[in-house]
C-alpha atoms as a PDB file:
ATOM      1  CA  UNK A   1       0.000   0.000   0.000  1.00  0.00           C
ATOM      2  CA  UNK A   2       1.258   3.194  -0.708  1.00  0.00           C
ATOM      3  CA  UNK A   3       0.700   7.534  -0.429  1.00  0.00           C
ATOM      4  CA  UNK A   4       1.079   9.259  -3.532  1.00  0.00           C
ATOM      5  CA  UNK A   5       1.291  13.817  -3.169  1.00  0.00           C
ATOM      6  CA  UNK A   6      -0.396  16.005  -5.219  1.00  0.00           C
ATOM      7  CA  UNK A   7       2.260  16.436  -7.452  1.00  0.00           C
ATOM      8  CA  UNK A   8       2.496  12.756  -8.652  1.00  0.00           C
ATOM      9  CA  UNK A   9      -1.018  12.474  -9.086  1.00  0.00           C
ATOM     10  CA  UNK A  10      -0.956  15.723 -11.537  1.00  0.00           C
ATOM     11  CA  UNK A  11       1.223  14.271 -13.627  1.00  0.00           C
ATOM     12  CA  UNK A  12      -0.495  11.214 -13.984  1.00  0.00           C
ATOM     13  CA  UNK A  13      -3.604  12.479 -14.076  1.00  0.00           C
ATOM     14  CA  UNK A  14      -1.787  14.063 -17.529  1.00  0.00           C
ATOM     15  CA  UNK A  15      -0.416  10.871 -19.023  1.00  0.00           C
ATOM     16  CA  UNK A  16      -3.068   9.114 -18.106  1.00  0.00           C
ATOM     17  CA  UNK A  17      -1.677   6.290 -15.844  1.00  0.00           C
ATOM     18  CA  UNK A  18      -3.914   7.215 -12.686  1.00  0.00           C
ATOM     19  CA  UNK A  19      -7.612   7.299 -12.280  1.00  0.00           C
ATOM     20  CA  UNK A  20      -8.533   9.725  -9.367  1.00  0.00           C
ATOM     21  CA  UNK A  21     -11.643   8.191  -7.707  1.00  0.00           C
ATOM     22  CA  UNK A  22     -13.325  10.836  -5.215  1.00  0.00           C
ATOM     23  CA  UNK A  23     -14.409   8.412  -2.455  1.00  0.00           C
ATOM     24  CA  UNK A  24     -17.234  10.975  -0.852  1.00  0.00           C
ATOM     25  CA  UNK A  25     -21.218  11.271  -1.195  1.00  0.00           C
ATOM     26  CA  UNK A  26     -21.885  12.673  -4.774  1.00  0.00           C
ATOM     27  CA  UNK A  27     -23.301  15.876  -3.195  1.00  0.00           C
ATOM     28  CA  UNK A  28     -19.506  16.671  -1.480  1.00  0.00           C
ATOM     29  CA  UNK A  29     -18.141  15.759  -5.171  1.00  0.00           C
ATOM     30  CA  UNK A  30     -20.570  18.146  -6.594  1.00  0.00           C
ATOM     31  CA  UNK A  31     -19.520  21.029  -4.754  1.00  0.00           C
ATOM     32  CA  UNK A  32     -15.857  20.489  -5.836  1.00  0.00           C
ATOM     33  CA  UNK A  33     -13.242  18.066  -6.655  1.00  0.00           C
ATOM     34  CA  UNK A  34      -9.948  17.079  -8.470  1.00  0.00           C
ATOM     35  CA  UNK A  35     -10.407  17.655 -12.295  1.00  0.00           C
ATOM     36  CA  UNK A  36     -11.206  14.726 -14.001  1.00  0.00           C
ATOM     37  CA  UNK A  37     -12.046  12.365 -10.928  1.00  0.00           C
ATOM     38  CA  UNK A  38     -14.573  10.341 -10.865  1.00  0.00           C
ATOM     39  CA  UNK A  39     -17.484   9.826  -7.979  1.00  0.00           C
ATOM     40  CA  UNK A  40     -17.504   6.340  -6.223  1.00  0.00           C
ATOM     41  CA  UNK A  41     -19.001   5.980  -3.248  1.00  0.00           C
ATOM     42  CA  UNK A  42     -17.346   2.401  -1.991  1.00  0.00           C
ATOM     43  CA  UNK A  43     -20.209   1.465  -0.230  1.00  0.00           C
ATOM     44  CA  UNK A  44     -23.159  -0.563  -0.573  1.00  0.00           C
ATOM     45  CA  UNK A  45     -25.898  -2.413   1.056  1.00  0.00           C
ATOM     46  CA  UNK A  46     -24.558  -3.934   4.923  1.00  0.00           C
ATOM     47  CA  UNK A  47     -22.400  -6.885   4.520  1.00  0.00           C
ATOM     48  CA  UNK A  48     -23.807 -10.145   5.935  1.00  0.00           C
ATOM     49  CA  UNK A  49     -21.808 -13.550   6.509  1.00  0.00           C
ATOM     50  CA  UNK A  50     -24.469 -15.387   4.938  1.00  0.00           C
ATOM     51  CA  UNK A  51     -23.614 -17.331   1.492  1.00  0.00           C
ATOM     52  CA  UNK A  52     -26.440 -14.561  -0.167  1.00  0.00           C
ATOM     53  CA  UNK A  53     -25.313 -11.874   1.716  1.00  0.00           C
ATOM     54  CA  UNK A  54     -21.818 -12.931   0.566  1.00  0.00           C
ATOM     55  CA  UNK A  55     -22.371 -13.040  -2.981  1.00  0.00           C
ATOM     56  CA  UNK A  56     -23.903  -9.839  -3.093  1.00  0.00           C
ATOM     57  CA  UNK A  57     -21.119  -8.069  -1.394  1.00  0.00           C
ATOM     58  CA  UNK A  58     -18.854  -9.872  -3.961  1.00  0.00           C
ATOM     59  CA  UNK A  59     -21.441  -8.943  -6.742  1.00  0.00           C
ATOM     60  CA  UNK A  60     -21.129  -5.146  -5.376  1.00  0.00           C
ATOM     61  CA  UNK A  61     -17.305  -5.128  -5.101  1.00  0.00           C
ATOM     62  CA  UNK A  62     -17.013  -6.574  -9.042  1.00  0.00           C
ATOM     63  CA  UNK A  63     -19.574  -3.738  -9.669  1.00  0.00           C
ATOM     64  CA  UNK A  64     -18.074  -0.478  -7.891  1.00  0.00           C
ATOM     65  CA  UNK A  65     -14.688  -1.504  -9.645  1.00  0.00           C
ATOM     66  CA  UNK A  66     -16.529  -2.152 -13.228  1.00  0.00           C
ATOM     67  CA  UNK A  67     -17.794   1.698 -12.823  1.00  0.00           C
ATOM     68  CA  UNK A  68     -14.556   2.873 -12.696  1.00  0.00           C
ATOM     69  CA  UNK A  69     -13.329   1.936 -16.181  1.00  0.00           C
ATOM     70  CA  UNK A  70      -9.735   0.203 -15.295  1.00  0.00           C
ATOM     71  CA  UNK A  71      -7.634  -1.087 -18.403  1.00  0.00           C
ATOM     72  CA  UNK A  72      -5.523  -2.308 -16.549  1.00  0.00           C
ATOM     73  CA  UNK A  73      -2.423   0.023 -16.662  1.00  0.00           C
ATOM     74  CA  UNK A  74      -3.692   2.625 -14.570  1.00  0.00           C
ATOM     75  CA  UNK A  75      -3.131   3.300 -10.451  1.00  0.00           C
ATOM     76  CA  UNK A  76      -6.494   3.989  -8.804  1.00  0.00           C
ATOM     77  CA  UNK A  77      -5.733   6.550  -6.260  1.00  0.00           C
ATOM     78  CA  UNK A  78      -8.450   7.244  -3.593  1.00  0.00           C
ATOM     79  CA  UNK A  79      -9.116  10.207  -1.680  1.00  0.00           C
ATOM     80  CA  UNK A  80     -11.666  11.861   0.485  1.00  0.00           C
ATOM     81  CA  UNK A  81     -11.946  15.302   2.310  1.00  0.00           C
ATOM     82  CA  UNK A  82      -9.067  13.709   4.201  1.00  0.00           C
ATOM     83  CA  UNK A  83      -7.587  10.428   4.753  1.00  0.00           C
ATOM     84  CA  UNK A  84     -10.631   9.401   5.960  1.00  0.00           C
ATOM     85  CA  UNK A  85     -12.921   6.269   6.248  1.00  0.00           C
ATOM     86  CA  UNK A  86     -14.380   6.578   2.429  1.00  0.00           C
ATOM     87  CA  UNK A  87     -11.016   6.169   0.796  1.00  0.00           C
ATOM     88  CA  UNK A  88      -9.471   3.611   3.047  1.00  0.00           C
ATOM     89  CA  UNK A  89     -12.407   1.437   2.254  1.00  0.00           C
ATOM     90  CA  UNK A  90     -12.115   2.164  -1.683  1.00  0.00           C
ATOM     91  CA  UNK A  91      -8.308   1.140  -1.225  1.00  0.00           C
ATOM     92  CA  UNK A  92      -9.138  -2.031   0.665  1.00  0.00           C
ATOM     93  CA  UNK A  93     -11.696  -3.006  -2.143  1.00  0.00           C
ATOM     94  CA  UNK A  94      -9.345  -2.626  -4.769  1.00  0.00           C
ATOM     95  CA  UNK A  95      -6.941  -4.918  -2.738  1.00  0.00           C
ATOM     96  CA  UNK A  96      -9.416  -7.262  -1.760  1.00  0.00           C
ATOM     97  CA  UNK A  97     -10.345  -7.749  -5.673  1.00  0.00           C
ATOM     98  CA  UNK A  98      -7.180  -8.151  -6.435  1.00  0.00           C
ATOM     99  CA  UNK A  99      -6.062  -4.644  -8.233  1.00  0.00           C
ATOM    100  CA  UNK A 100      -2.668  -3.846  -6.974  1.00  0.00           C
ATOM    101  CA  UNK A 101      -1.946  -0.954  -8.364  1.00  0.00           C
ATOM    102  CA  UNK A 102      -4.153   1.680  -5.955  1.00  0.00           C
ATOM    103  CA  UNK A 103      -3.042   4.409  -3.517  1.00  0.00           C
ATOM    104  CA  UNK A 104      -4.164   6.994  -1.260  1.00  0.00           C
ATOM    105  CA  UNK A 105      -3.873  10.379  -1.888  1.00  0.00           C
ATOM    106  CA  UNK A 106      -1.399  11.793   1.048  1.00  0.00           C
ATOM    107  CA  UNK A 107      -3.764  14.527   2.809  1.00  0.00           C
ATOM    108  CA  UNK A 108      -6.901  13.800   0.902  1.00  0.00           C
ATOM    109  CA  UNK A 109      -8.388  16.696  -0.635  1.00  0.00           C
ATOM    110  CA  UNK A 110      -7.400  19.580   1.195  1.00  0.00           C
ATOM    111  CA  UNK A 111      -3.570  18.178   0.787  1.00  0.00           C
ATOM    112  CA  UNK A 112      -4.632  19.007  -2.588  1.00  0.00           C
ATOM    113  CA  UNK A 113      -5.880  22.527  -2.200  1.00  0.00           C
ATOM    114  CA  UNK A 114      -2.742  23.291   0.269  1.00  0.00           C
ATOM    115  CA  UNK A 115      -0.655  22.601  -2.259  1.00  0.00           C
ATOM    116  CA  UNK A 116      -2.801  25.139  -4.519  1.00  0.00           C
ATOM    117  CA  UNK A 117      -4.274  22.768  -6.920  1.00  0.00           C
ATOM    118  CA  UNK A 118      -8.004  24.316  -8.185  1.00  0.00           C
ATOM    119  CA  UNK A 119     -10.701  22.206  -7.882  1.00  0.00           C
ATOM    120  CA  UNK A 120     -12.983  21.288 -10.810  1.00  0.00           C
ATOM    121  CA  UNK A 121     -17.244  21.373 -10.519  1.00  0.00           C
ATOM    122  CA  UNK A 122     -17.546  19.882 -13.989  1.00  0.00           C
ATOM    123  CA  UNK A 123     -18.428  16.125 -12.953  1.00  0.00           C
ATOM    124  CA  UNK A 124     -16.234  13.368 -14.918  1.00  0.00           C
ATOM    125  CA  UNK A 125     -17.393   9.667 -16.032  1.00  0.00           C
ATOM    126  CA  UNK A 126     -15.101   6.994 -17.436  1.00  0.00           C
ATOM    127  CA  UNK A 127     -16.921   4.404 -20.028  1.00  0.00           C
ATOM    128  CA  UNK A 128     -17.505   1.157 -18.005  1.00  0.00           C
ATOM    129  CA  UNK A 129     -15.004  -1.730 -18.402  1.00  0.00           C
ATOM    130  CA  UNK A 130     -15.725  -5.328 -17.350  1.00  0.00           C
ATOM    131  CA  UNK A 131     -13.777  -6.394 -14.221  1.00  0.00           C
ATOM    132  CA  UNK A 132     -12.643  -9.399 -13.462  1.00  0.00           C
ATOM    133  CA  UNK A 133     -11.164  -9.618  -9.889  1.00  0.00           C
ATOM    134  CA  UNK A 134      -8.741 -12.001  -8.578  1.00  0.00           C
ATOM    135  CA  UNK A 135     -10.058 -12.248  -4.789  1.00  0.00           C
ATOM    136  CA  UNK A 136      -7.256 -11.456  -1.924  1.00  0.00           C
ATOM    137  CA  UNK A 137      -8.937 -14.049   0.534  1.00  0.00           C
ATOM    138  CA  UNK A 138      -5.683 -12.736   2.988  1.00  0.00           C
ATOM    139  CA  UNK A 139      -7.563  -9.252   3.191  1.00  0.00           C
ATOM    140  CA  UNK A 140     -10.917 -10.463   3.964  1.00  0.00           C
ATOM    141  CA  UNK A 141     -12.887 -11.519   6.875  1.00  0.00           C
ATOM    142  CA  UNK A 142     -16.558 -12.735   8.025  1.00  0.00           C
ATOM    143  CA  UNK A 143     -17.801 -13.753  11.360  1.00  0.00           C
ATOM    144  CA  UNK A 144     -16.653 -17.356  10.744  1.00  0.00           C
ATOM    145  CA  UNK A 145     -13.311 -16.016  10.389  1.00  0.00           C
ATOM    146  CA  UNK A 146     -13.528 -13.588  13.778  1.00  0.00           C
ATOM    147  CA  UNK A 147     -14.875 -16.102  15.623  1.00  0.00           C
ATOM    148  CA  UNK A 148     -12.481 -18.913  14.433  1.00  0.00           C
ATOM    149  CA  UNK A 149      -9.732 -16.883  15.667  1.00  0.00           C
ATOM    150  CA  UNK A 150     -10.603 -16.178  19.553  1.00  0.00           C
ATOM    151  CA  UNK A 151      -8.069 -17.111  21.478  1.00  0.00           C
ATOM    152  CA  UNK A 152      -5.703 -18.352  18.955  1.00  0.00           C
ATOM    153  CA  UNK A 153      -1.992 -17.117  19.647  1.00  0.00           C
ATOM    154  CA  UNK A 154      -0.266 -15.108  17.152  1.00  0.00           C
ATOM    155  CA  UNK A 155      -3.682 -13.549  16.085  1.00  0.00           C
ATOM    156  CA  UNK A 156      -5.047 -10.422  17.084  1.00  0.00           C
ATOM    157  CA  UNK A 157      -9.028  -9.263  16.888  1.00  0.00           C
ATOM    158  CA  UNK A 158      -8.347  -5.280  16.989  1.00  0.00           C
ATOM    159  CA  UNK A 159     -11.631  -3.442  17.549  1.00  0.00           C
ATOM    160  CA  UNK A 160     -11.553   0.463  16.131  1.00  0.00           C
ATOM    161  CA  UNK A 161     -14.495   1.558  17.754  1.00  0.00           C
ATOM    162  CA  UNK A 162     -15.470   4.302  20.120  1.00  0.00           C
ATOM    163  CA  UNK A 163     -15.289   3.093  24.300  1.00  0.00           C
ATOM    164  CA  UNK A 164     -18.728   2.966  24.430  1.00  0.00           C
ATOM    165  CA  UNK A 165     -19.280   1.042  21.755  1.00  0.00           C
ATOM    166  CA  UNK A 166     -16.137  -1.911  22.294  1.00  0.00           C
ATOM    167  CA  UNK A 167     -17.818  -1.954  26.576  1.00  0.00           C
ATOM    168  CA  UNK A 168     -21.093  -2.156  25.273  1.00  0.00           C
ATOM    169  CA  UNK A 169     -22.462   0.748  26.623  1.00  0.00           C
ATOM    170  CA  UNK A 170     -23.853   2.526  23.278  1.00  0.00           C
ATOM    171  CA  UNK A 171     -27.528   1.424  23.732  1.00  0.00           C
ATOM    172  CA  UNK A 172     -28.510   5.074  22.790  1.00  0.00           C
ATOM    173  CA  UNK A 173     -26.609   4.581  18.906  1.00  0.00           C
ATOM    174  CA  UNK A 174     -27.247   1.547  18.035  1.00  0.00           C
ATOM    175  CA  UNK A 175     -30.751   0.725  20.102  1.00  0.00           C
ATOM    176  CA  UNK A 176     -32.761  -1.460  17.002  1.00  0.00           C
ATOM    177  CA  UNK A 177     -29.407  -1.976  15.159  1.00  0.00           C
ATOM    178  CA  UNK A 178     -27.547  -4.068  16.677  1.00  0.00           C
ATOM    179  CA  UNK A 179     -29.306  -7.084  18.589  1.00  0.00           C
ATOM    180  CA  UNK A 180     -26.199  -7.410  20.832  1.00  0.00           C
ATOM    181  CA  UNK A 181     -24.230  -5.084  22.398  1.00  0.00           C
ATOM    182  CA  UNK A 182     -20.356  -5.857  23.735  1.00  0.00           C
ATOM    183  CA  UNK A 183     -17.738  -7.068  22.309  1.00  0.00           C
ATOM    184  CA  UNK A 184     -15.635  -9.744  20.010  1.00  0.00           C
ATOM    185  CA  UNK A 185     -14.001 -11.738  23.328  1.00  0.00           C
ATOM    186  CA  UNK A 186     -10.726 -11.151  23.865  1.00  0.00           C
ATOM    187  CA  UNK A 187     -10.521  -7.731  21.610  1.00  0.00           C
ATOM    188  CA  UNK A 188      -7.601  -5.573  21.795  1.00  0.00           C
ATOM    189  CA  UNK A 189      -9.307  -1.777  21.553  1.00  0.00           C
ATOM    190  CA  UNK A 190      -7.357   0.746  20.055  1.00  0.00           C
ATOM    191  CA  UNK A 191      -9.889   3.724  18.694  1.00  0.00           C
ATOM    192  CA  UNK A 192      -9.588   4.123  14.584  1.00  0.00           C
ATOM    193  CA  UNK A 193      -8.468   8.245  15.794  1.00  0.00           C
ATOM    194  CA  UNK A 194      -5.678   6.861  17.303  1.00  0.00           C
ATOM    195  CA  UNK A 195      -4.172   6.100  14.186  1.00  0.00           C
ATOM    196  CA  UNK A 196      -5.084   9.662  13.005  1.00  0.00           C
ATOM    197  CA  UNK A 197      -2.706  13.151  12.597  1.00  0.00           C
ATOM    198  CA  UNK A 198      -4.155  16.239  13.673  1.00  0.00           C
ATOM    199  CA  UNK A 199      -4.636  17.667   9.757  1.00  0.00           C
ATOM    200  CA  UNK A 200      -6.543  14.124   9.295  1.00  0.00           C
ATOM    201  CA  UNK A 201      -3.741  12.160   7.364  1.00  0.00           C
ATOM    202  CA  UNK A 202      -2.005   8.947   8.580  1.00  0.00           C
ATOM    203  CA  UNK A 203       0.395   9.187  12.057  1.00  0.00           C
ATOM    204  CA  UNK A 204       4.143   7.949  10.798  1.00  0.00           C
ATOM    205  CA  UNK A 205       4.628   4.281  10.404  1.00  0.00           C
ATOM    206  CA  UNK A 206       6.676   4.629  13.342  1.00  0.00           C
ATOM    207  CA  UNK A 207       3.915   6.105  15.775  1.00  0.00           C
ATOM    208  CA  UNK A 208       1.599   3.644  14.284  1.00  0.00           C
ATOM    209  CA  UNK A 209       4.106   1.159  15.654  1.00  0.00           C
ATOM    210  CA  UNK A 210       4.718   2.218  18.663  1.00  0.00           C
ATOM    211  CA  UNK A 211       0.891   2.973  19.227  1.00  0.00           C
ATOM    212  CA  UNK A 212      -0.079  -0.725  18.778  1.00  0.00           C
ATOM    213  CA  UNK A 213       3.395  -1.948  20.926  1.00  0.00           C
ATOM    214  CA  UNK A 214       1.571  -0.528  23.433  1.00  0.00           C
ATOM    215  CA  UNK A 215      -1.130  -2.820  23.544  1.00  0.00           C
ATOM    216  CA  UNK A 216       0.657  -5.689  22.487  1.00  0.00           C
ATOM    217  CA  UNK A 217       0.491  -5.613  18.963  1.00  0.00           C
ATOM    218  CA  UNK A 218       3.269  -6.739  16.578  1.00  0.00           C
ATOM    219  CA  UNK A 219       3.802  -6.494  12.733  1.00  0.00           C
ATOM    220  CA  UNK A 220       4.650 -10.573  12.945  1.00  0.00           C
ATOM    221  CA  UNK A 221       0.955 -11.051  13.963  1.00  0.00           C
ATOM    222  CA  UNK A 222      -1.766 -11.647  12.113  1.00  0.00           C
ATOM    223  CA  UNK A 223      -4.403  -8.741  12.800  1.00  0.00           C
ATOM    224  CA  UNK A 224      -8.355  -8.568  11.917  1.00  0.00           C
ATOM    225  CA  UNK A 225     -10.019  -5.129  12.416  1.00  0.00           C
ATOM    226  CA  UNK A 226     -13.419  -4.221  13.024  1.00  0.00           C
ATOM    227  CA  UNK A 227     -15.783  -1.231  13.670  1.00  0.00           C
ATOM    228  CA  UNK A 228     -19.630  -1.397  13.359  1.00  0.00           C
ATOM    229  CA  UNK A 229     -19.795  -1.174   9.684  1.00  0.00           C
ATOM    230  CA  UNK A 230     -16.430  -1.796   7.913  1.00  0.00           C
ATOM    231  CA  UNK A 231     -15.456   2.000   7.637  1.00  0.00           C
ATOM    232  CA  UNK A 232     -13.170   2.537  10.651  1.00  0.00           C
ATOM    233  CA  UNK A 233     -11.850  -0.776  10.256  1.00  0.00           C
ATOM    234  CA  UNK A 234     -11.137  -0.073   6.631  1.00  0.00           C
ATOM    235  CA  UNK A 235      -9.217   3.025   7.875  1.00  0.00           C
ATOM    236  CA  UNK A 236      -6.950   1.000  10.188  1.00  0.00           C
ATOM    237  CA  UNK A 237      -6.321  -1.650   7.886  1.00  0.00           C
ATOM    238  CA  UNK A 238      -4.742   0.930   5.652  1.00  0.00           C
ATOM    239  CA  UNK A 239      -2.943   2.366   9.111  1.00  0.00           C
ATOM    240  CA  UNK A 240      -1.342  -1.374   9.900  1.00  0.00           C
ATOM    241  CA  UNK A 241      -0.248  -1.785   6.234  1.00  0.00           C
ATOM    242  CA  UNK A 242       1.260   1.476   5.837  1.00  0.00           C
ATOM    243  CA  UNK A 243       3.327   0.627   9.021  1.00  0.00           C
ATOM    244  CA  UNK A 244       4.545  -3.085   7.676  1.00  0.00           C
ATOM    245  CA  UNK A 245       1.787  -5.014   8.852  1.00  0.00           C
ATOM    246  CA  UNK A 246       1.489  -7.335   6.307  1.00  0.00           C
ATOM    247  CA  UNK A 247      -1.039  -9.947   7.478  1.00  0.00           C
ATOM    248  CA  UNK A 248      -4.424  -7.703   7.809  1.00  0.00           C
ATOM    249  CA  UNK A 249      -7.462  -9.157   7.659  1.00  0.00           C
ATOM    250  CA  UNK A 250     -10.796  -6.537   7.441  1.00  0.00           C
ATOM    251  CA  UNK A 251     -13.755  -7.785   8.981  1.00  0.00           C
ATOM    252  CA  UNK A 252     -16.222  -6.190   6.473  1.00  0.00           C
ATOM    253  CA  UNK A 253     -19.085  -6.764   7.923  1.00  0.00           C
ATOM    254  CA  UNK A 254     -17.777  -5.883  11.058  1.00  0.00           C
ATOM    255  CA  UNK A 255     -19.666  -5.787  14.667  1.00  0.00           C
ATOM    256  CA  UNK A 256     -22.889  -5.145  13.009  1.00  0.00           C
ATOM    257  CA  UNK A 257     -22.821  -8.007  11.263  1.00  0.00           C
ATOM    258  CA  UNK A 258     -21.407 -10.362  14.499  1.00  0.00           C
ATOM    259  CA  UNK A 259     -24.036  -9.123  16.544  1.00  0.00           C
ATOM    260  CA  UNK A 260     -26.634 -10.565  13.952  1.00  0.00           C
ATOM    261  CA  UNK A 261     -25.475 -13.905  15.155  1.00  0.00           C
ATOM    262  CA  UNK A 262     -26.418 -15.582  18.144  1.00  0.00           C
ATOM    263  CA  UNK A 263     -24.520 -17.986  18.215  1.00  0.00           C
ATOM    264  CA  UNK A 264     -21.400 -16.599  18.134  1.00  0.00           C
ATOM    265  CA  UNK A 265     -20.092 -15.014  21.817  1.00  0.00           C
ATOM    266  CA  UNK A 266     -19.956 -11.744  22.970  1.00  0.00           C
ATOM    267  CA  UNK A 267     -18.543  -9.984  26.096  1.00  0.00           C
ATOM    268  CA  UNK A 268     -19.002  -6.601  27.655  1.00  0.00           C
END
């Protein structure tokens, strides 16, 4: 995984070797973006771990990256406002599918305007181009997976949400959303913001480091984030493997989805 600045991307942009894919709702595009990126929203309906709700996520993922119109040569780079939630998750499905050649942009849009790049209102639209992805099962997660893995040495079940939410005291947010509230057992907490600078890029792969040392975390372990609806989870997946993490699983579905199950355990 890797940042590109404002000046690559202008270049490319140029020759033609990068797609810029504006990762936010298509009113935020509207009101200004990078010339000649494209809106892509990389979300769709919740993720279940059921065999249909599986398929459609799949079906979704082949979809989002068909709309983009990829040849093949090009490097998708992401962005949002900032490095935010949006374009983490458009990164991760591009890796998940199996498209190695995709980015962030470094600051997200305003790293663009600080570097006093003008913003375009004229909306762009590449012809569609039939994608055919080569699934990265070592990205992905369900519940299956999650719950397979408590307890197992060498693996770590990293939840990115708020305190309330990881002790199971958010009855007020997610009251009628989630059946269960708590916890993944044995989840290490670490909040997505953590993992955040103050402008709203990435910390240092060094802080990121040190950050997770703290709560026993290691690059040699295999790590599987989750939020409450793959978003902050996507965002710290892209955190770990920008600071040599290289087995990261994303729960998808994340905590919305586990709670769904009752079969599966939770704690508070």
């Amino acid at each position: 995984m890797q940042f590109v600045d404002s000046t690559w991307l202008t270049a490319h942009l140029a020759d033609g070797s990068a797609i810029a894919v504006d990762c936010r709702v298509p009113q935020e595009y509207a009101g200004g973006h990078i010339p000649d990126a494209i809106n892509a929203y990389p979300y769709g309906p919740a993720t279940r771990s059921t065999p249909q709700g599986q398929a459609e996520f799949r079906a979704f993922v082949v979809d989002y990256l068909t709309e983009l119109g990829i040849t093949g040569t090009e490097t998708l780079v992401f962005y949002a406002a900032t490095n935010d939630t949006t374009d983490a998750r458009g990164l991760w499905t591009a890796e998940f599918a199996g498209y190695e050649a995709a980015a962030l942009l470094s600051g997200g849009l305003h790293g663009w305007t600080a570097a006093g790049n003008a913003l375009s209102t004229e909306p762009s639209r590449r012809a569609p181009v039939a994608f055919t992805p080569q699934w990265n099962e070592g990205t992905y997660a369900t519940a299956d997976d999650v719950a397979a893995r408590i307890g197992r040495p060498g693996t770590v079940l990293l939840d990115v949400r708020s305190e309330d939410e990881h002790t199971g005291s958010a009855a007020g947010r997610y009251v009628g959303v989630n059946p269960r509230l708590g916890r993944v057992p044995g989840s290490v907490w670490i909040e997505w913001t953590e993992l955040r600078a103050p402008d709203g890029s990435y910390k240092s792969p060094e802080e990121i480091r040190a950050i997770l040392a703290t709560h026993g975390v290691t690059p040699e372990q295999e790590v599987v984030t989750y939020c409450q609806g793959g978003g902050r989870a996507a965002h710290s997946y892209a955190a770990l493997k920008s600071a040599g993490f290289d087995q990261v699983r994303h729960y998808v579905g994340s905590f919305g989805d586990y709670s769904q199950r009752d079969d599966l355990p939770i704690e508070k």
